[in-house]
N, C-alpha and C. Protein backbone atom coordinates (compact mmCIF):
# COMPACT_ATOMS: atom_id res chain seq x y z
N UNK A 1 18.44 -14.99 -16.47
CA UNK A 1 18.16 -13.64 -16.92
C UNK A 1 16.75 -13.62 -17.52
N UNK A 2 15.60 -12.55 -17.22
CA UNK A 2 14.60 -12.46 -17.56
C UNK A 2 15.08 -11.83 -19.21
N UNK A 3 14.01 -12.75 -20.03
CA UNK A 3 13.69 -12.12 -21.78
C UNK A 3 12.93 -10.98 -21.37
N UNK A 4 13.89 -9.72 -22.68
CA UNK A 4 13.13 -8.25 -22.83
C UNK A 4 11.71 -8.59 -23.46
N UNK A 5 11.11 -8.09 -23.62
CA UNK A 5 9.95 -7.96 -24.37
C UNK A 5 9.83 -6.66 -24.93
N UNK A 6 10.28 -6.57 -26.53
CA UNK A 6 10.31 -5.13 -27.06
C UNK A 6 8.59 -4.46 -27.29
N UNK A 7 8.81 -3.99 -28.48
CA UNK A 7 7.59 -3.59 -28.92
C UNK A 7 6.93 -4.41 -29.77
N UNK A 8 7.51 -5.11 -31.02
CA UNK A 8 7.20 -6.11 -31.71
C UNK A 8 6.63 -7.14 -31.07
N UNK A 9 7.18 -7.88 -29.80
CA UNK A 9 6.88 -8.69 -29.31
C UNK A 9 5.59 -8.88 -28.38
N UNK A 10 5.39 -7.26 -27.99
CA UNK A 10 3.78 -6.99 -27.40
C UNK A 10 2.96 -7.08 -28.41
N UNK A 11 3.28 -6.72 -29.57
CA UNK A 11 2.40 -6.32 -30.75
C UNK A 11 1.65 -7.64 -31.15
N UNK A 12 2.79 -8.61 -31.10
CA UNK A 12 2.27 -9.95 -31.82
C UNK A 12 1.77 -10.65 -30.79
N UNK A 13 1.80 -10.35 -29.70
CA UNK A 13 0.83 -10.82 -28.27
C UNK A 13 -0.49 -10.77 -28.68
N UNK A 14 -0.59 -9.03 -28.44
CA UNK A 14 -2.06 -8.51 -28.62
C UNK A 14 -3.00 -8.93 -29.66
N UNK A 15 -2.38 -9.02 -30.72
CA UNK A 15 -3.11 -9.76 -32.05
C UNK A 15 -3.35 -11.21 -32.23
N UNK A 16 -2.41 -11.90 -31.74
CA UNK A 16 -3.19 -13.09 -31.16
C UNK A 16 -3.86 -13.29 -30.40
N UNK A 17 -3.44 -12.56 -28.69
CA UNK A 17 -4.99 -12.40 -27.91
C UNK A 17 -6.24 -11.87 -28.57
N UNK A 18 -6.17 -10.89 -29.84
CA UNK A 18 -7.89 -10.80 -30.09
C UNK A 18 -7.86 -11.41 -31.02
N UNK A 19 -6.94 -12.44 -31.96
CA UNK A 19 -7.19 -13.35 -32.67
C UNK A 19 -8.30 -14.93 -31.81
N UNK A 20 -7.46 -15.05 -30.97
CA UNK A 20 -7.70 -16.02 -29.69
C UNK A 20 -8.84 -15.87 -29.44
N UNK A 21 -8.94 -14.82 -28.63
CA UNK A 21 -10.12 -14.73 -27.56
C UNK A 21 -11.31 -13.69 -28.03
N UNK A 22 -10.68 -12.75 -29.50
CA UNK A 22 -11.93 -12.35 -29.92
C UNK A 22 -12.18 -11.02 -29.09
N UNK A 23 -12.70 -9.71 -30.06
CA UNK A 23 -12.43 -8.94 -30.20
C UNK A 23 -13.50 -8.48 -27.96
N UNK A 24 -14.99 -9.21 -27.89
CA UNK A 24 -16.01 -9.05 -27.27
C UNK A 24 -15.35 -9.12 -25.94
N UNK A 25 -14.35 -10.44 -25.59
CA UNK A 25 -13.69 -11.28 -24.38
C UNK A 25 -12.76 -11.01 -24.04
N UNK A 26 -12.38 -10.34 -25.42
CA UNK A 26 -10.62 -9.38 -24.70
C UNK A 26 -10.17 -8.55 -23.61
N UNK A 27 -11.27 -7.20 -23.41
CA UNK A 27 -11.11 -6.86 -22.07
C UNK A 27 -11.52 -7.16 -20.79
N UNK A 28 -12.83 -8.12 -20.65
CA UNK A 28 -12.47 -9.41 -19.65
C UNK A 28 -11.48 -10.01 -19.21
N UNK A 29 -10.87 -10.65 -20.26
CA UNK A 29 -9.56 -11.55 -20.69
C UNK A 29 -8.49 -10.78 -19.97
N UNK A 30 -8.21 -9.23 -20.38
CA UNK A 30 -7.66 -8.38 -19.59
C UNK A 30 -7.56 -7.80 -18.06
N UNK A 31 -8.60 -7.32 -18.21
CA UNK A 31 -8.91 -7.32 -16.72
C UNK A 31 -8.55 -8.19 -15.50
N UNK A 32 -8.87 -9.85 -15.74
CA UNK A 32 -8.14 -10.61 -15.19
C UNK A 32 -7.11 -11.32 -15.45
N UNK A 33 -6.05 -11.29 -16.20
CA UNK A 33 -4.93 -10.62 -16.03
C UNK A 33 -4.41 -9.77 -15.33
N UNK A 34 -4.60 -8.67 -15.85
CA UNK A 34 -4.26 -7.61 -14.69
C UNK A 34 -4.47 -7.60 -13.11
N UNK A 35 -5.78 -8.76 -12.78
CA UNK A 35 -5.78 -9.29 -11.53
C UNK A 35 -5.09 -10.07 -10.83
N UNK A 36 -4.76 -11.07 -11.82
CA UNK A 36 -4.03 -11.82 -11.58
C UNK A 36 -2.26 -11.70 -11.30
N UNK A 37 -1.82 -10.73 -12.35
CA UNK A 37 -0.38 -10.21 -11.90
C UNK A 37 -0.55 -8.87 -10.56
N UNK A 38 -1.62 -8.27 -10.37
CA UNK A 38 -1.82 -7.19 -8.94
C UNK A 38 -1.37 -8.38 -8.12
N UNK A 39 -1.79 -9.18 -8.10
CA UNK A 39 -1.80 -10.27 -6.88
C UNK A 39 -0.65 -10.94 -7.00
N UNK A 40 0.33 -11.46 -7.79
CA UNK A 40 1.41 -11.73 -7.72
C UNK A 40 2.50 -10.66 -7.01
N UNK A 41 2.12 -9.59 -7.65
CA UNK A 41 2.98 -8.24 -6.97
C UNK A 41 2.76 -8.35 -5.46
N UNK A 42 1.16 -7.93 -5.27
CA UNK A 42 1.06 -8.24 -3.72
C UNK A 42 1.70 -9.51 -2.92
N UNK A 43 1.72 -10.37 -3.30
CA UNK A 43 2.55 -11.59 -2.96
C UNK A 43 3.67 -11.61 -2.53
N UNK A 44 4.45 -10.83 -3.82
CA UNK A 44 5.80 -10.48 -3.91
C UNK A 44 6.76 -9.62 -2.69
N UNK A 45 5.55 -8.65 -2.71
CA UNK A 45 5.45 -7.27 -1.80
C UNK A 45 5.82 -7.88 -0.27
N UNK A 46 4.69 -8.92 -0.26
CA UNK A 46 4.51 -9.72 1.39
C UNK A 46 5.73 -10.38 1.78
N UNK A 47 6.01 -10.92 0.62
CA UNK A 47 7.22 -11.72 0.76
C UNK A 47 8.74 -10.96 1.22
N UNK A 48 8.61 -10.01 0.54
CA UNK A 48 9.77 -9.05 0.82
C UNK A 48 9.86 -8.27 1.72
N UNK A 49 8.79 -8.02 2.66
CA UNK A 49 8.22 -7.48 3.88
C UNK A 49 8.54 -7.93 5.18
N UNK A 50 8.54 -9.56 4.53
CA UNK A 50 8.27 -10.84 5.49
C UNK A 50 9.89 -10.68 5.83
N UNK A 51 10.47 -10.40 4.86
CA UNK A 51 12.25 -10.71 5.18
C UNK A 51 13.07 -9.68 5.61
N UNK A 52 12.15 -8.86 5.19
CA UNK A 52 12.79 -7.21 6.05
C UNK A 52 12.19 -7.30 7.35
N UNK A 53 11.35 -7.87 7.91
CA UNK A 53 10.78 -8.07 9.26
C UNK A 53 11.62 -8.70 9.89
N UNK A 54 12.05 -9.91 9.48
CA UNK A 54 12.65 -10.70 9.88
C UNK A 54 14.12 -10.17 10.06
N UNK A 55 14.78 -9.14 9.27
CA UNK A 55 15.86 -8.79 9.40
C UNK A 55 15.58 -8.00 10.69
N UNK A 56 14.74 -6.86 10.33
CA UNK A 56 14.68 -6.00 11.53
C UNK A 56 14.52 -6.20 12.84
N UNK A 57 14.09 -7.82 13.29
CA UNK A 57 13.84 -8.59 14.39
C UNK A 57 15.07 -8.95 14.59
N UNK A 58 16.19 -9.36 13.78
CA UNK A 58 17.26 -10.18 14.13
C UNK A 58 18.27 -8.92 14.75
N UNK A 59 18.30 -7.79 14.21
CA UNK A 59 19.10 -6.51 14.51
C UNK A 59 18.66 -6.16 16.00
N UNK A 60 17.93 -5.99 16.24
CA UNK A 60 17.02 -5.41 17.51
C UNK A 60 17.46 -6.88 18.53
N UNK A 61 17.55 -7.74 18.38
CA UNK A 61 17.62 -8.73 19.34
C UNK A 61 18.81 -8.92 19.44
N UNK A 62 19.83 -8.53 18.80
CA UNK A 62 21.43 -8.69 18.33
C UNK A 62 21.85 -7.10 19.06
N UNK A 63 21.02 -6.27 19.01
CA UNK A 63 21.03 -4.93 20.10
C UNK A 63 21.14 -4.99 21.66
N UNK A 64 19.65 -5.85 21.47
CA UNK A 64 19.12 -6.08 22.73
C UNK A 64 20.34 -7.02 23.48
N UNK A 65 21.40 -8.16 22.98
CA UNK A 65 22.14 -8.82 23.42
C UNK A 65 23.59 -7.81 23.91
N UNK A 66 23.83 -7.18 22.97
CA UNK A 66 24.84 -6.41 23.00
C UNK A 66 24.99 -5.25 24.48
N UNK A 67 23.39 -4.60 24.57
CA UNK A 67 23.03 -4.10 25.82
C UNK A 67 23.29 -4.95 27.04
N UNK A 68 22.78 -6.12 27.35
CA UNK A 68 22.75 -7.04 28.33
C UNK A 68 24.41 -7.45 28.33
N UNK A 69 24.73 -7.88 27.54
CA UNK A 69 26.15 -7.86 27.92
C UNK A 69 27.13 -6.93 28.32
N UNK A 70 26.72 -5.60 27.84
CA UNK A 70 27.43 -4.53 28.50
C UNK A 70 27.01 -3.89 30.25
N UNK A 71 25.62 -4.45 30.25
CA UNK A 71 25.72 -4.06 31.59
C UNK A 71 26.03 -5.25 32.18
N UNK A 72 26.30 -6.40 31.78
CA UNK A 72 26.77 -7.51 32.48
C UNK A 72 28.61 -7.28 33.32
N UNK A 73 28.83 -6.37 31.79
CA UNK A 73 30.17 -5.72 32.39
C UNK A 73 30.28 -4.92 33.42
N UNK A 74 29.35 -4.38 33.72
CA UNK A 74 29.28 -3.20 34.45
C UNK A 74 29.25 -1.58 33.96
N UNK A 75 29.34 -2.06 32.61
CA UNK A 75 29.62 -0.33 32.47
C UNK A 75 28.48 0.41 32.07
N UNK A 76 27.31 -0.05 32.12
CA UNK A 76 26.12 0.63 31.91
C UNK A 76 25.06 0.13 33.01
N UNK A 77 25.97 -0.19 33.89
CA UNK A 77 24.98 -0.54 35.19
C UNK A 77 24.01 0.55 35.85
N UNK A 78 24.65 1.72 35.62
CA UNK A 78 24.14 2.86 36.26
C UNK A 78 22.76 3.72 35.54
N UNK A 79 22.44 2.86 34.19
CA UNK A 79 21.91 3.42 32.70
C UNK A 79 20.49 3.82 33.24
N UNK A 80 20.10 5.04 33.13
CA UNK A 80 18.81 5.67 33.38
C UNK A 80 18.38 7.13 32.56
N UNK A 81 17.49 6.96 32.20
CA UNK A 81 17.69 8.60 31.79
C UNK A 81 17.47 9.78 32.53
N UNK A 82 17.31 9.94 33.71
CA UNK A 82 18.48 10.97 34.53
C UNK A 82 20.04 10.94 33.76
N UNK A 83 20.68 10.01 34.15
CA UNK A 83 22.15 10.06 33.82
C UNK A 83 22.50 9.88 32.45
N UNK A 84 21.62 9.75 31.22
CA UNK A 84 21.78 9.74 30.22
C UNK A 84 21.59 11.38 29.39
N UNK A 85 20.28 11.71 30.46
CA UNK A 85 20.23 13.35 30.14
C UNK A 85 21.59 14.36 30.32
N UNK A 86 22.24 13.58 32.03
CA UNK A 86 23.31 14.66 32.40
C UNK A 86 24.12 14.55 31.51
N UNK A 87 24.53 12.97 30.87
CA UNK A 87 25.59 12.91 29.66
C UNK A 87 25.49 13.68 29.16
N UNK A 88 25.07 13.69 27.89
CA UNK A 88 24.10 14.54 26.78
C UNK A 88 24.17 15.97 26.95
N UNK A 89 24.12 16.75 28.54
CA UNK A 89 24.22 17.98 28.67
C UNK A 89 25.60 18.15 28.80
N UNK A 90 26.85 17.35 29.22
CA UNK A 90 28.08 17.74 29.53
C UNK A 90 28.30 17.53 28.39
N UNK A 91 27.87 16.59 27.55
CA UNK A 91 28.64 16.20 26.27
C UNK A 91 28.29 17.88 25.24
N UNK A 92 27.35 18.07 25.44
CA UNK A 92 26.79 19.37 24.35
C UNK A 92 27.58 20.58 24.98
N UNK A 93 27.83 20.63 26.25
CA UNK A 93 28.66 22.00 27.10
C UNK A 93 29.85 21.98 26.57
N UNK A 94 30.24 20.21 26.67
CA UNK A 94 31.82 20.73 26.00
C UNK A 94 32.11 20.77 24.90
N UNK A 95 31.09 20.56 23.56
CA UNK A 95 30.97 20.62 22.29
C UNK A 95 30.70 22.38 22.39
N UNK A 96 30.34 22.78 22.76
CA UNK A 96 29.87 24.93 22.92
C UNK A 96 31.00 25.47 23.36
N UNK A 97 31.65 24.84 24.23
CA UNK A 97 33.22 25.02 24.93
C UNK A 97 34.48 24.97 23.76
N UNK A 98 34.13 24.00 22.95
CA UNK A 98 35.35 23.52 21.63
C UNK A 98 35.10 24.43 20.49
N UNK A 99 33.83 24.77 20.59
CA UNK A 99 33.89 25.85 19.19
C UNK A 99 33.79 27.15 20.15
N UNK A 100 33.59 27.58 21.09
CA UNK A 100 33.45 29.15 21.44
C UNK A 100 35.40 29.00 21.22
N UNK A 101 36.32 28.04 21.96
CA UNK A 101 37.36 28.06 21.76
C UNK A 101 38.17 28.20 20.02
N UNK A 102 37.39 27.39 19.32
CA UNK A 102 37.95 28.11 18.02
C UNK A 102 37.30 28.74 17.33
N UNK A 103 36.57 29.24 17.87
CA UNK A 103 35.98 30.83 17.04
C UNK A 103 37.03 32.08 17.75
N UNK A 104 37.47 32.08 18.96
CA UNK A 104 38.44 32.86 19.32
C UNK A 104 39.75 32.73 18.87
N UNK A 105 40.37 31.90 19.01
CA UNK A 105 41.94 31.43 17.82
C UNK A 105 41.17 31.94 16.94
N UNK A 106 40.51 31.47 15.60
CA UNK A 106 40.03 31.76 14.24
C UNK A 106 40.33 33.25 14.39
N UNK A 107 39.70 34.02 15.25
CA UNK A 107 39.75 35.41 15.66
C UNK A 107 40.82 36.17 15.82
N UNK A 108 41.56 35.35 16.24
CA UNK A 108 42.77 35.85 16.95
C UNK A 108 44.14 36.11 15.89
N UNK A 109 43.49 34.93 14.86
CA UNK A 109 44.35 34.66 14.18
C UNK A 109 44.11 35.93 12.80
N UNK A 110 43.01 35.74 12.26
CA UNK A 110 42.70 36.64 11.42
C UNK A 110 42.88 38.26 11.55
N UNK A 111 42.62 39.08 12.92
CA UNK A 111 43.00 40.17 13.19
C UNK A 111 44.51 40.80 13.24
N UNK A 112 44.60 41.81 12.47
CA UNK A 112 45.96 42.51 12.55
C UNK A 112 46.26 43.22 13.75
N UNK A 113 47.59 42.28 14.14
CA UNK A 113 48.35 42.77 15.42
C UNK A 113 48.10 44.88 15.99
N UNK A 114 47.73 45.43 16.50
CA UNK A 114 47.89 46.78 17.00
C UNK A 114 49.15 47.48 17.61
N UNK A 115 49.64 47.89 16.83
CA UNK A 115 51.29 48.37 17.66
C UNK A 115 50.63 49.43 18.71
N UNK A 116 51.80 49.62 19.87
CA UNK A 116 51.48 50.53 20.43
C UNK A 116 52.09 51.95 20.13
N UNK A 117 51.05 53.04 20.36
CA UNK A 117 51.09 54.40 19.83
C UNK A 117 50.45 54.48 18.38
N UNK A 118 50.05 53.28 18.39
CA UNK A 118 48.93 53.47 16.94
C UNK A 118 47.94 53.48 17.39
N UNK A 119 47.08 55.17 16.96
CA UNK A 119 45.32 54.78 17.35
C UNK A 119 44.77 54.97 16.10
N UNK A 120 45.21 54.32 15.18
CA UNK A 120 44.11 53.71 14.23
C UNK A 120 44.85 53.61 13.38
């Protein structure tokens, strides 16, 4: 577990750093510091970049296997986008088909029956 560092504990930093290093050298002193942890971050940054790369390479190739084996089966032997477009359009026709269908029930259902010899 990383130690908090409250307020007290910056306090008695700082006053020994310009005890230390003196009031002239301090923001030098600072400055690189502050260079020095930018660059740890950047480090950090790379590092964590490096392993999300690496994940995102292992997914995509674990894709890429999954594809090849399915057309190994045969069932995406035919895979082009011509026939991926026609999918896509039957699939969306009969999704427009399933709701025009229950927007009419919904309809059907909500309207009060009309006896006959009633005009209004």
């Amino acid at each position: 577990m990383i130690p908090q560092i409250g307020f007290a504990e910056m306090l008695l930093i700082a006053i020994l750093a310009l005890i230390v290093v003196g009031p002239k050298d301090l923001p030098v002193m600072m400055r690189k510091a502050g260079n020095f942890f930018g660059k740890i971050k950047a480090m950090g940054q790379e590092f964590k970049d490096a392993f999300n790369q690496i994940g995102a390479d292992d997914e995509m190739a674990e894709l890429r296997k999954e594809i090849e084996e399915l057309k190994s089966l045969g069932k995406m032997s035919n895979l082009s986008d011509e026939a991926f477009e026609e999918d896509m359009r039957a699939l969306d026709r009969d999704l427009r088909d399933s709701t025009d269908i229950a927007k009419v029930t919904s309809q059907t259902k909500t309207s009060k029956p009309v006896k006959k010899g009633d005009d209004g």
